[in-house]
C-alpha atoms as a PDB file:
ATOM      1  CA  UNK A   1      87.728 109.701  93.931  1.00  0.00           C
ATOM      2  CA  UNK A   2      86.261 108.832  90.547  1.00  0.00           C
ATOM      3  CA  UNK A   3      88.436 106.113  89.523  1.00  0.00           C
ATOM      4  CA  UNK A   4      86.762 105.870  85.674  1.00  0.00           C
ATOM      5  CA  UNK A   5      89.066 109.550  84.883  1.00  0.00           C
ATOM      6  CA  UNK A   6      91.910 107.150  84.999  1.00  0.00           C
ATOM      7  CA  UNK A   7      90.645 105.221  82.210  1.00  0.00           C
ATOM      8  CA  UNK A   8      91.685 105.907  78.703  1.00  0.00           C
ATOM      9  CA  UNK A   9      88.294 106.078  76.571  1.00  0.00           C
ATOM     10  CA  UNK A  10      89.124 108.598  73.906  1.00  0.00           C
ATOM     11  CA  UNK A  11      92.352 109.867  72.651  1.00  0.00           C
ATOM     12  CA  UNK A  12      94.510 111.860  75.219  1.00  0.00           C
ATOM     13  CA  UNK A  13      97.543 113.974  75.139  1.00  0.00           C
ATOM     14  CA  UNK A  14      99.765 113.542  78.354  1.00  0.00           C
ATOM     15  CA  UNK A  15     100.948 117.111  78.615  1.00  0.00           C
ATOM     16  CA  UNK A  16      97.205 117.927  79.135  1.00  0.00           C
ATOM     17  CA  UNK A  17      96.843 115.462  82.100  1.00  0.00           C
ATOM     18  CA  UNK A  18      97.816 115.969  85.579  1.00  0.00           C
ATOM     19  CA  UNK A  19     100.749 114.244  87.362  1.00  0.00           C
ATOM     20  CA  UNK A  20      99.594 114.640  90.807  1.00  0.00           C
ATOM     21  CA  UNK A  21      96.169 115.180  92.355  1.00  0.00           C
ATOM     22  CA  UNK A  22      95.070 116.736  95.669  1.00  0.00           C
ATOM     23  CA  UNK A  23      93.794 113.985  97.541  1.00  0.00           C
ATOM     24  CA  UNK A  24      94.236 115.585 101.003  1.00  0.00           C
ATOM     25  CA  UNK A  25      95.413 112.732 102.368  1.00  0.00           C
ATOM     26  CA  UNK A  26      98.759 112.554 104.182  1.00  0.00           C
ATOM     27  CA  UNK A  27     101.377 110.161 103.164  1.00  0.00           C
ATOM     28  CA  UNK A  28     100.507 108.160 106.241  1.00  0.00           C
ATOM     29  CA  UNK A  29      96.744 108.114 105.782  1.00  0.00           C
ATOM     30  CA  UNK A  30      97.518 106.720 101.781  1.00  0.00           C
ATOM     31  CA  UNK A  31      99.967 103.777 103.425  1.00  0.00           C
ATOM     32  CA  UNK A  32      96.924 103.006 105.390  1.00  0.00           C
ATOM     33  CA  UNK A  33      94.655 102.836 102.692  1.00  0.00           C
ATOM     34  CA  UNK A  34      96.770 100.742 100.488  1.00  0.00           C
ATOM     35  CA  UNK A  35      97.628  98.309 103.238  1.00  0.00           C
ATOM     36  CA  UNK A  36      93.648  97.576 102.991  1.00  0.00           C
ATOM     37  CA  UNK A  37      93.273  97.526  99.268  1.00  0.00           C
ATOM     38  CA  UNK A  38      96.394  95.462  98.754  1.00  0.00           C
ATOM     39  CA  UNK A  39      94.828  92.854 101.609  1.00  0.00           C
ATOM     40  CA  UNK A  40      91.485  92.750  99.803  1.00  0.00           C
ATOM     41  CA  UNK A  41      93.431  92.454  96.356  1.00  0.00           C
ATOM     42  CA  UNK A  42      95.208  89.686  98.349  1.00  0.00           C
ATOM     43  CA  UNK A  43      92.141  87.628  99.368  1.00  0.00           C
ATOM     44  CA  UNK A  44      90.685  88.047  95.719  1.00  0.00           C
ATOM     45  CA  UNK A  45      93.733  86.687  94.375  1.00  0.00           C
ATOM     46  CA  UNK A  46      93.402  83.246  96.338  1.00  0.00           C
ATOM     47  CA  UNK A  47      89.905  83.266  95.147  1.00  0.00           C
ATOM     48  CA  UNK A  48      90.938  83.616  91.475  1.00  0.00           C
ATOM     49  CA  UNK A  49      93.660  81.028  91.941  1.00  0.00           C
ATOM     50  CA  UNK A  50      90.954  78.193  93.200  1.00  0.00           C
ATOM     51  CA  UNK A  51      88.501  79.311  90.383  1.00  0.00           C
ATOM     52  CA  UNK A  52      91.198  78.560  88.067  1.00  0.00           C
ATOM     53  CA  UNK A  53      89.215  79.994  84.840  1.00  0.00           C
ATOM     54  CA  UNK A  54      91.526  83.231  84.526  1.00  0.00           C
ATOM     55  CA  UNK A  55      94.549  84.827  84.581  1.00  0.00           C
ATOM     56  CA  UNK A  56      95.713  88.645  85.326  1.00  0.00           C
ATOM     57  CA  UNK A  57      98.443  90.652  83.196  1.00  0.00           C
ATOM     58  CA  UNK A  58      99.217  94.268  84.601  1.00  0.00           C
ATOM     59  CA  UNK A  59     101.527  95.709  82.772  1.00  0.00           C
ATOM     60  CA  UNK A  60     103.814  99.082  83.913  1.00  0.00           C
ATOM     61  CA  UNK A  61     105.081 101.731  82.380  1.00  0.00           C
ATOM     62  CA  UNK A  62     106.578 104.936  83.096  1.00  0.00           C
ATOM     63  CA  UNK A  63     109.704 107.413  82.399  1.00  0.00           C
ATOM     64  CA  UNK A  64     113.323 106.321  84.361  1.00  0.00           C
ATOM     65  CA  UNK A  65     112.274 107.177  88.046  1.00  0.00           C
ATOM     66  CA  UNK A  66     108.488 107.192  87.557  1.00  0.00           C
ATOM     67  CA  UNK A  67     108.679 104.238  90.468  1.00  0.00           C
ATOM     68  CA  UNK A  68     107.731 101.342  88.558  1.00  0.00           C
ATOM     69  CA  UNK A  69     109.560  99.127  90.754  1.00  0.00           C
ATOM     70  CA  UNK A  70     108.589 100.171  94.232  1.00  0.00           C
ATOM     71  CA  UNK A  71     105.003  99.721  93.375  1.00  0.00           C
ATOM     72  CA  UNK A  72     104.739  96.377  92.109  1.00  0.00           C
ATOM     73  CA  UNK A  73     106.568  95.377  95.545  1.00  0.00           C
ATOM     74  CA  UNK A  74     103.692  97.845  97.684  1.00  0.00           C
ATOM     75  CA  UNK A  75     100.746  96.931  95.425  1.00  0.00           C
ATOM     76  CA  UNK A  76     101.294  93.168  95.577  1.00  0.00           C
ATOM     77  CA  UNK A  77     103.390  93.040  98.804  1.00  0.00           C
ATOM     78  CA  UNK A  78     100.703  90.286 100.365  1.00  0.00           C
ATOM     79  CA  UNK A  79      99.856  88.095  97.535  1.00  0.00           C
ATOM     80  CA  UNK A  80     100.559  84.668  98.083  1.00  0.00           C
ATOM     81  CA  UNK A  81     103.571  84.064  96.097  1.00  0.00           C
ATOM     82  CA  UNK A  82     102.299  81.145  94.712  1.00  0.00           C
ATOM     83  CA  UNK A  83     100.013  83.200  92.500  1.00  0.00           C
ATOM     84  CA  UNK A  84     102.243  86.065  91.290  1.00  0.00           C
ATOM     85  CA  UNK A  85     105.390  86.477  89.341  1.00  0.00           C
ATOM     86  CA  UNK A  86     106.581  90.099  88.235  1.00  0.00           C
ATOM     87  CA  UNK A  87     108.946  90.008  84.796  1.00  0.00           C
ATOM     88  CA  UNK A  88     111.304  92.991  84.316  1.00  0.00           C
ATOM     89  CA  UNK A  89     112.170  93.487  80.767  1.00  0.00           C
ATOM     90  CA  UNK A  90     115.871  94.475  80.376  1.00  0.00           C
ATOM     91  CA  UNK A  91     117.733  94.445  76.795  1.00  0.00           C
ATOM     92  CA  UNK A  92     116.750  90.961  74.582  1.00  0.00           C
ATOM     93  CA  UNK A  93     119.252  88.374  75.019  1.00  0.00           C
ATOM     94  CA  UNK A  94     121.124  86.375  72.278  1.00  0.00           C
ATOM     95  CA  UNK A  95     118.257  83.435  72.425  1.00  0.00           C
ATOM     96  CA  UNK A  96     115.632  86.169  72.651  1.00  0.00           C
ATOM     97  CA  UNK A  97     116.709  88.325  69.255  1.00  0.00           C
ATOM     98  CA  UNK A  98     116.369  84.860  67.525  1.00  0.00           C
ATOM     99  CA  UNK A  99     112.672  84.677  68.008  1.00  0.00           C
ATOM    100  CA  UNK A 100     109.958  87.416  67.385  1.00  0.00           C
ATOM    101  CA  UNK A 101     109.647  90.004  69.364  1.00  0.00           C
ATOM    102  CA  UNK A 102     106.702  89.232  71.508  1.00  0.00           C
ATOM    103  CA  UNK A 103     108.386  85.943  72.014  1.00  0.00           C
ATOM    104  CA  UNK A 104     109.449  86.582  75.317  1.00  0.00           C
ATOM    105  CA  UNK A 105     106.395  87.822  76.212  1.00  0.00           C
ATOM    106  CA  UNK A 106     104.378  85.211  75.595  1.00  0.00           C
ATOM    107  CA  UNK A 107     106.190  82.574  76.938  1.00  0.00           C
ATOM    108  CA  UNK A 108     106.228  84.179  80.796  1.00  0.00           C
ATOM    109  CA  UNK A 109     102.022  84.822  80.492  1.00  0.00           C
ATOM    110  CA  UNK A 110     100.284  83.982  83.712  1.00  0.00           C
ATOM    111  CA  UNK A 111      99.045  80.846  84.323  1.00  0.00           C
ATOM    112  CA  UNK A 112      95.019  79.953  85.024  1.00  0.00           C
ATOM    113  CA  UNK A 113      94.316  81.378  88.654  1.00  0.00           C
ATOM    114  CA  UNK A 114      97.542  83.749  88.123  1.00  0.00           C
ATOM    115  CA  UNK A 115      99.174  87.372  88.147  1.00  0.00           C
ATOM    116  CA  UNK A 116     101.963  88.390  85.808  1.00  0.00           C
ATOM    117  CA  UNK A 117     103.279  91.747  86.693  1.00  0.00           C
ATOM    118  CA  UNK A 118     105.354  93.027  83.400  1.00  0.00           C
ATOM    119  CA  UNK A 119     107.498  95.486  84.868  1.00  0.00           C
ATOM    120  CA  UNK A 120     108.522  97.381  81.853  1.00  0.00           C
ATOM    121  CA  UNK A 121     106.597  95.096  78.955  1.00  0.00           C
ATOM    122  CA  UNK A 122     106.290  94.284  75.250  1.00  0.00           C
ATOM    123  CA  UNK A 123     105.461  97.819  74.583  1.00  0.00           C
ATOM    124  CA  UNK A 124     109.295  98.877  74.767  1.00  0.00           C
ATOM    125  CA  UNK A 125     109.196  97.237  71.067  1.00  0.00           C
ATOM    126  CA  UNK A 126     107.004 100.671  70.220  1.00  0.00           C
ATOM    127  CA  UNK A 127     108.576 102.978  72.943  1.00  0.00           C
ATOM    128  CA  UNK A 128     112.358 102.914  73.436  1.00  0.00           C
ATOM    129  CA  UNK A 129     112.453 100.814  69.663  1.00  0.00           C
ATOM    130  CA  UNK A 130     110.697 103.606  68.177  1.00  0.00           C
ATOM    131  CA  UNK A 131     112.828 106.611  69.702  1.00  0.00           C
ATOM    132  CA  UNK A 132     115.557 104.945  69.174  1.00  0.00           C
ATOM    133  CA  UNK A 133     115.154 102.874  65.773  1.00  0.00           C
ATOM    134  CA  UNK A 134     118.731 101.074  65.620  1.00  0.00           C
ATOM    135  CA  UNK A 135     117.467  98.454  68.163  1.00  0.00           C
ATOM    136  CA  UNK A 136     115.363  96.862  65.669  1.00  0.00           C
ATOM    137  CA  UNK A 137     118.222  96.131  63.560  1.00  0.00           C
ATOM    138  CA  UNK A 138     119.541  93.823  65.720  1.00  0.00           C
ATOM    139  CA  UNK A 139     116.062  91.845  65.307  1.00  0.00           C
ATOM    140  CA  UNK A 140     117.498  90.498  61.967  1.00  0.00           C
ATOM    141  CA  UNK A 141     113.637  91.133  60.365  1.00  0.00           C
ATOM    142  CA  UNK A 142     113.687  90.380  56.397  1.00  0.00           C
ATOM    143  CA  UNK A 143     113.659  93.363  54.854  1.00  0.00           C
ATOM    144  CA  UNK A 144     115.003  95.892  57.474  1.00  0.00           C
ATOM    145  CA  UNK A 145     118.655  96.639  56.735  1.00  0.00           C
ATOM    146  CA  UNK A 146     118.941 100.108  57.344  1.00  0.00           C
ATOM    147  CA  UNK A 147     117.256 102.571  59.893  1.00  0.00           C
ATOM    148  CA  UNK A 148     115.737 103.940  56.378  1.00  0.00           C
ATOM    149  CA  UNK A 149     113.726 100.569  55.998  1.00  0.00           C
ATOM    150  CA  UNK A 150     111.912 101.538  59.330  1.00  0.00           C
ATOM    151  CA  UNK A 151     109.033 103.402  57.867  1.00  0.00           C
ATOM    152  CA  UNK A 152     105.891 104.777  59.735  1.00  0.00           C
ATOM    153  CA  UNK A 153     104.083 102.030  58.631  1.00  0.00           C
ATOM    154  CA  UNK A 154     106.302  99.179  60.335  1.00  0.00           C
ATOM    155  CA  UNK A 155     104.846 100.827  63.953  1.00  0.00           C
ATOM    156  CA  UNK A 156     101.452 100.931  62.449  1.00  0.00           C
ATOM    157  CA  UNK A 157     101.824  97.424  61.815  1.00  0.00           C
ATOM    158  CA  UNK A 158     104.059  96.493  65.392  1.00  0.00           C
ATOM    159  CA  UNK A 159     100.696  98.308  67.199  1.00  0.00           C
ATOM    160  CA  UNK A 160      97.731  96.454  65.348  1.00  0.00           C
ATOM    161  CA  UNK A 161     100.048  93.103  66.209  1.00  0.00           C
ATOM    162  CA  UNK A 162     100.429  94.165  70.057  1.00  0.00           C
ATOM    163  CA  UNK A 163      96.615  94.610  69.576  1.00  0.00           C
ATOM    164  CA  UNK A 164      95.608  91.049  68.291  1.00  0.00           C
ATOM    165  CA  UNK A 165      98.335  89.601  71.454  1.00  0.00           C
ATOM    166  CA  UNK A 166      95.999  91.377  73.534  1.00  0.00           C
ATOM    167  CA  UNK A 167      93.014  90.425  72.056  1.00  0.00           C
ATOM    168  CA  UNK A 168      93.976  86.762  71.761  1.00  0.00           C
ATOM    169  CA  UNK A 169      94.920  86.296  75.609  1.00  0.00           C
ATOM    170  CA  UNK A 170      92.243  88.129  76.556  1.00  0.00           C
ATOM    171  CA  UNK A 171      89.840  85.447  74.569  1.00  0.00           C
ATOM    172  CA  UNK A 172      91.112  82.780  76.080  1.00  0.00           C
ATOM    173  CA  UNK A 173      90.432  84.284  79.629  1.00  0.00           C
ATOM    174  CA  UNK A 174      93.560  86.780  80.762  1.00  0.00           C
ATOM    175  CA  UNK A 175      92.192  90.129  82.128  1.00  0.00           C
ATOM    176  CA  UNK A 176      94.638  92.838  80.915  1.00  0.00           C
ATOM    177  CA  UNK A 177      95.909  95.990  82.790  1.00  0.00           C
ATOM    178  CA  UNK A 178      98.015  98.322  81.884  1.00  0.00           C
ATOM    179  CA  UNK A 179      99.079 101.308  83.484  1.00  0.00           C
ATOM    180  CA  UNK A 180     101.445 104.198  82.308  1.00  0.00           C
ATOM    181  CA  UNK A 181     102.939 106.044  85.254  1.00  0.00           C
ATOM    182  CA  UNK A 182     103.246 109.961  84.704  1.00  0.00           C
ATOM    183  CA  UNK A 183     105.299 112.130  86.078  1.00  0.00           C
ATOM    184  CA  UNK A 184     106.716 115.510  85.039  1.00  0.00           C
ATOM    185  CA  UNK A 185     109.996 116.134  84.012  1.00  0.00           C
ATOM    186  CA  UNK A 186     110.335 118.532  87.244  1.00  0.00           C
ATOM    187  CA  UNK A 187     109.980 115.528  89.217  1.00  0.00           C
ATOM    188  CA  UNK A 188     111.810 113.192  86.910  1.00  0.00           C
ATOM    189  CA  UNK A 189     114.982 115.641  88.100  1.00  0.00           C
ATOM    190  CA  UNK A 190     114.161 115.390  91.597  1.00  0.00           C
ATOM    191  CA  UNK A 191     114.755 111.764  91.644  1.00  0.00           C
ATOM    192  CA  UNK A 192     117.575 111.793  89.535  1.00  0.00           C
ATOM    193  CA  UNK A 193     118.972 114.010  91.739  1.00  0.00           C
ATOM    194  CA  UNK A 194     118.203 111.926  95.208  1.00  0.00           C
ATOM    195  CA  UNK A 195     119.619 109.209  93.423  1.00  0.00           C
ATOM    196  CA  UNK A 196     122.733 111.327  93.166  1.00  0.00           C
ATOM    197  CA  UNK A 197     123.003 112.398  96.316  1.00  0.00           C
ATOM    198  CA  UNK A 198     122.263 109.367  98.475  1.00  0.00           C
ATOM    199  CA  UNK A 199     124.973 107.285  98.038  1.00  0.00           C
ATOM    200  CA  UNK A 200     122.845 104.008  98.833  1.00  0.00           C
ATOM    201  CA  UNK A 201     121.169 104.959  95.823  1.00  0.00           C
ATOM    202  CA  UNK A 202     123.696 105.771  93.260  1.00  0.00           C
ATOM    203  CA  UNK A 203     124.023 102.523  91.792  1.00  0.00           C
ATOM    204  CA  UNK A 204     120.639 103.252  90.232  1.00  0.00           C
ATOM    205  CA  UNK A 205     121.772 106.042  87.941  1.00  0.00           C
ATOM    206  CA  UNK A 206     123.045 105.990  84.525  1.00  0.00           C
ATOM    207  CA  UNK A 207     124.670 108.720  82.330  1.00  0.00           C
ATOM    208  CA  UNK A 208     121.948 107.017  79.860  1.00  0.00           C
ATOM    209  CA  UNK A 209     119.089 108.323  82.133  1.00  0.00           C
ATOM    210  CA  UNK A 210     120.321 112.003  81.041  1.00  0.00           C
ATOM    211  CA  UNK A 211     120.545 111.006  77.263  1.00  0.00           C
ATOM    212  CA  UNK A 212     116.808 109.797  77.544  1.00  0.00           C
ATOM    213  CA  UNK A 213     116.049 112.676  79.914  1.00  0.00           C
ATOM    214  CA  UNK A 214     116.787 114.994  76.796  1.00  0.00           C
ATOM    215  CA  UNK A 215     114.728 113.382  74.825  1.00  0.00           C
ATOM    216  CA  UNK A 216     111.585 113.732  77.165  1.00  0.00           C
ATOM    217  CA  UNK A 217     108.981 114.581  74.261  1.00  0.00           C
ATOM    218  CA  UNK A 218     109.697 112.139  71.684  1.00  0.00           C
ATOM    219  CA  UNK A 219     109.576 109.786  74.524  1.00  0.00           C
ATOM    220  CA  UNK A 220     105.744 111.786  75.342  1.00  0.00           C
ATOM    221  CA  UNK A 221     104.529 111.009  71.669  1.00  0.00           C
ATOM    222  CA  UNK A 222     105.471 107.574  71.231  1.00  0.00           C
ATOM    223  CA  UNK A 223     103.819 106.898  74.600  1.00  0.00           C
ATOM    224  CA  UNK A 224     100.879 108.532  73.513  1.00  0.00           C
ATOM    225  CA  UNK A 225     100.623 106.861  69.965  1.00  0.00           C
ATOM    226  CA  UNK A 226     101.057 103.499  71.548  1.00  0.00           C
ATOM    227  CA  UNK A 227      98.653 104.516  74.193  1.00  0.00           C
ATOM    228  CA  UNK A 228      95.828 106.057  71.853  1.00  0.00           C
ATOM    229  CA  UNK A 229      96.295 102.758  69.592  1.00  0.00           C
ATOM    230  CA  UNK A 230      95.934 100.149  71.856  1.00  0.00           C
ATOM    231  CA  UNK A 231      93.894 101.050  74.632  1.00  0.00           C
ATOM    232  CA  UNK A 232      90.632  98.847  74.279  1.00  0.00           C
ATOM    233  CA  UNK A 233      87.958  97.726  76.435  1.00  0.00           C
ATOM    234  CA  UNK A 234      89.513  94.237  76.571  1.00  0.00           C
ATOM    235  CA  UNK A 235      92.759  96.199  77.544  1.00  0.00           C
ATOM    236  CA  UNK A 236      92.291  99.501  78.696  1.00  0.00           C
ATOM    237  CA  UNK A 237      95.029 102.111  79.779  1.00  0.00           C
ATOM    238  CA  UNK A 238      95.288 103.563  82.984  1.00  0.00           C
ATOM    239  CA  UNK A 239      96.793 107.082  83.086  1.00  0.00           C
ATOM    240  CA  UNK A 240      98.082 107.494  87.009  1.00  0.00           C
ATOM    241  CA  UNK A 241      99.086 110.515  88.170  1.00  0.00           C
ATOM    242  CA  UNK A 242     102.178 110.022  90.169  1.00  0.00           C
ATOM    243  CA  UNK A 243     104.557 112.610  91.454  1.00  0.00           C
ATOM    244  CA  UNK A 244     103.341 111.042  94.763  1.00  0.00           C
ATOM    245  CA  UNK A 245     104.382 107.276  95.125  1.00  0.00           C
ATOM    246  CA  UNK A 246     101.765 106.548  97.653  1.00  0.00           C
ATOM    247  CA  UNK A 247      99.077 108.337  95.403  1.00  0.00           C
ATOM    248  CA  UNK A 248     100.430 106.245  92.261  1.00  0.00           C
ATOM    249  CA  UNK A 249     100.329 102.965  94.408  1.00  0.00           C
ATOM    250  CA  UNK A 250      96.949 103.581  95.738  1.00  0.00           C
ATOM    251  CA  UNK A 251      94.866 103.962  92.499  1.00  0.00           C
ATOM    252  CA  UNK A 252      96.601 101.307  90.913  1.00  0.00           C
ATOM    253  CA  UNK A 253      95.456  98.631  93.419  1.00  0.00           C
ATOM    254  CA  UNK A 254      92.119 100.944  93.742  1.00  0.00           C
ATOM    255  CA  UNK A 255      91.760 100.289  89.939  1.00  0.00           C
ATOM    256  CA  UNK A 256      92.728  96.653  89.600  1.00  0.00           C
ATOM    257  CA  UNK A 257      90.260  95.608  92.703  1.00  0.00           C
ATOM    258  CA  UNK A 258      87.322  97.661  90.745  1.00  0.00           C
ATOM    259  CA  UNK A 259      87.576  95.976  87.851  1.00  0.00           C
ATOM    260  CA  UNK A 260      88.188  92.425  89.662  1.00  0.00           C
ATOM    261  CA  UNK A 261      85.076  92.639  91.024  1.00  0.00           C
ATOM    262  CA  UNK A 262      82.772  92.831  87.972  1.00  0.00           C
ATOM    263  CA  UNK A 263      83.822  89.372  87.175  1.00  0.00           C
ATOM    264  CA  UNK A 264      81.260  88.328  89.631  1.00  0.00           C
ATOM    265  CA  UNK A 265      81.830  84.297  88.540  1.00  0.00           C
ATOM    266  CA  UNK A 266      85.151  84.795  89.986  1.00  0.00           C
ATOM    267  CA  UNK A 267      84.317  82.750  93.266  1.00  0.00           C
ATOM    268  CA  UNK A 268      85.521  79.809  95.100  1.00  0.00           C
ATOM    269  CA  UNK A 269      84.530  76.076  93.795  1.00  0.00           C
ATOM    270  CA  UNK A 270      81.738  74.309  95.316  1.00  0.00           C
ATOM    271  CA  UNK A 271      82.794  71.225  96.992  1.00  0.00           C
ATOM    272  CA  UNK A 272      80.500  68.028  95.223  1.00  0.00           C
ATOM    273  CA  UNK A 273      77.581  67.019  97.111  1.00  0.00           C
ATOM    274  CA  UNK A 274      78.944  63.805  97.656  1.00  0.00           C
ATOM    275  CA  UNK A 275      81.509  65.223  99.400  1.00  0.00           C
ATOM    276  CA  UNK A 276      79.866  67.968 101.049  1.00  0.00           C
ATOM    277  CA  UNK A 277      77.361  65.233 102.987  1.00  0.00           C
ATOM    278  CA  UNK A 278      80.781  63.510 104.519  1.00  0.00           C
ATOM    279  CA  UNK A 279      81.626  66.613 105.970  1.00  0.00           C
ATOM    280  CA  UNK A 280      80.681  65.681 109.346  1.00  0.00           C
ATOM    281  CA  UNK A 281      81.874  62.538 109.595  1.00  0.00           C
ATOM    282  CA  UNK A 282      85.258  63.447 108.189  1.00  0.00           C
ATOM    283  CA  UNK A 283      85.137  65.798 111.259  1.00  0.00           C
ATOM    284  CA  UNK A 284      84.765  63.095 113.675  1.00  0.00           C
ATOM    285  CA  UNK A 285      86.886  61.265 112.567  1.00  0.00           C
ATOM    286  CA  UNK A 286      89.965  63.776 112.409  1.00  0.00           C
ATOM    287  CA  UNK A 287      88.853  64.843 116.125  1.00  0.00           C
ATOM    288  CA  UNK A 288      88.927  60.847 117.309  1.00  0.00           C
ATOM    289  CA  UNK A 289      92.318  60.170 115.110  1.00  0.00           C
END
């Protein structure tokens, strides 16, 4: 599995890329897999925490049902919680319409030695905003009165600041990732369905999930825009296939523990000499105590 085809490098068009990939691997064999990866992504994480020099942001995104939530609970499933929080972006509150809108973004950033997991993230401000422009007016932005006042231009501008938020975390020593689950709209109604017909389940549909359903391709080019925009070395996009769940989960913890392990000065501190000479004798003396 070439995991750099994943990578967004040049411009893309989703309808061109595949949602599911012929890994001939059983279900079982790709729970298996992860359970390593996830473990490995685990010990790295400790690692990262006692270095204390940098911090992680993955970001996900993905259509209703493309199973955003089930894999940040697989991928990072044994991570100490100490050293991971996941955010799920739901409508702005009251407090949060007052401030800008990366506002609430920025104050929930991980921590030195941390992992944010932005379930849903600040790029709903160039996503759902965008397809459906009468959110912004409840920003209250000088100058925007009307859905007429929401010109081209204002998502030209809401990308290049997105970019510079990127580029300014990832200065001061957050690694960004950011992955946009893709399924087709076949499978989209699948799970829709299942959701339907399992009553356990049916508290997870919306009549607004067939609103957005119909509008499946203006959804497609404001994902691509925003993903053709922004995706930089600093803070690349991921494009995962993922009709299959355990496919989807795999190559994102696949991808992140790749890329973790270029930053080779990632590694544990070195205890001072001082202290590293006493070694013994604090030994001895716990063992005598």
């Amino acid at each position: 599995m070439n995991l750099s085809e994943f990578k967004v490098i040049e411009p893309i068009q989703l309808k061109q890329l595949p949602t599911e990939l012929d890994l001939q691997l059983s279900n079982k064999k790709l729970k298996k897999q992860l359970r390593k990866e996830r473990r490995d992504l685990g010990e790295m994480q400790n690692t990262l925490y006692a270095h204390n020099k940098y911090s992680v942001l993955v970001c996900i995104q993905g259509m209703d049902t493309s199973g955003k939530d089930s894999l940040v609970r697989e991928v990072f499933k044994d991570f100490n919680v100490r050293g991971v929080n996941s955010y799920s972006f739901k409508k702005p509150t009251a407090i949060e319409l007052q401030h800008n809108y990366l506002w609430r973004h920025f104050k929930v950033l991980p921590a030195r030695g941390k992992y944010a997991v932005f379930n849903r993230s600040h790029y709903e401000n160039v996503l759902i905003s965008r397809v459906k422009p009468e959110i912004v007016l409840n920003e209250n932005i000088p100058n925007i009165n009307s859905i007429e006042d929401i010109t081209p231009q204002f998502w030209e501008n809401r990308l290049e600041q997105i970019k510079d938020f990127e580029q300014i975390i990832h200065q001061n020593g957050c690694i960004v990732f950011k992955f946009f689950l893709h399924i087709s709209k076949e499978e989209q109604k699948n799970r829709i369905l299942r959701r339907l017909n399992k009553p356990s389940k049916n508290w997870k549909f919306s009549p607004e999930d067939l609103k957005d359903r119909k509008l499946w391709n203006t959804y497609i080019d404001c994902y691509e825009d925003a993903i053709n925009s922004t995706s930089k070395t600093h803070a690349p996009w991921y494009v995962i296939p993922s009709d299959n769940k355990h496919q989807a989960r795999l190559l994102v913890a696949k991808l992140i523990k790749e890329r973790m392990q270029t930053y080779t000065e990632i590694q544990n501190p070195i205890l001072a000499e001082a202290l590293q000479n006493q070694i013994s004798s604090y030994k001895d003396e716990l063992e005598n105590s």
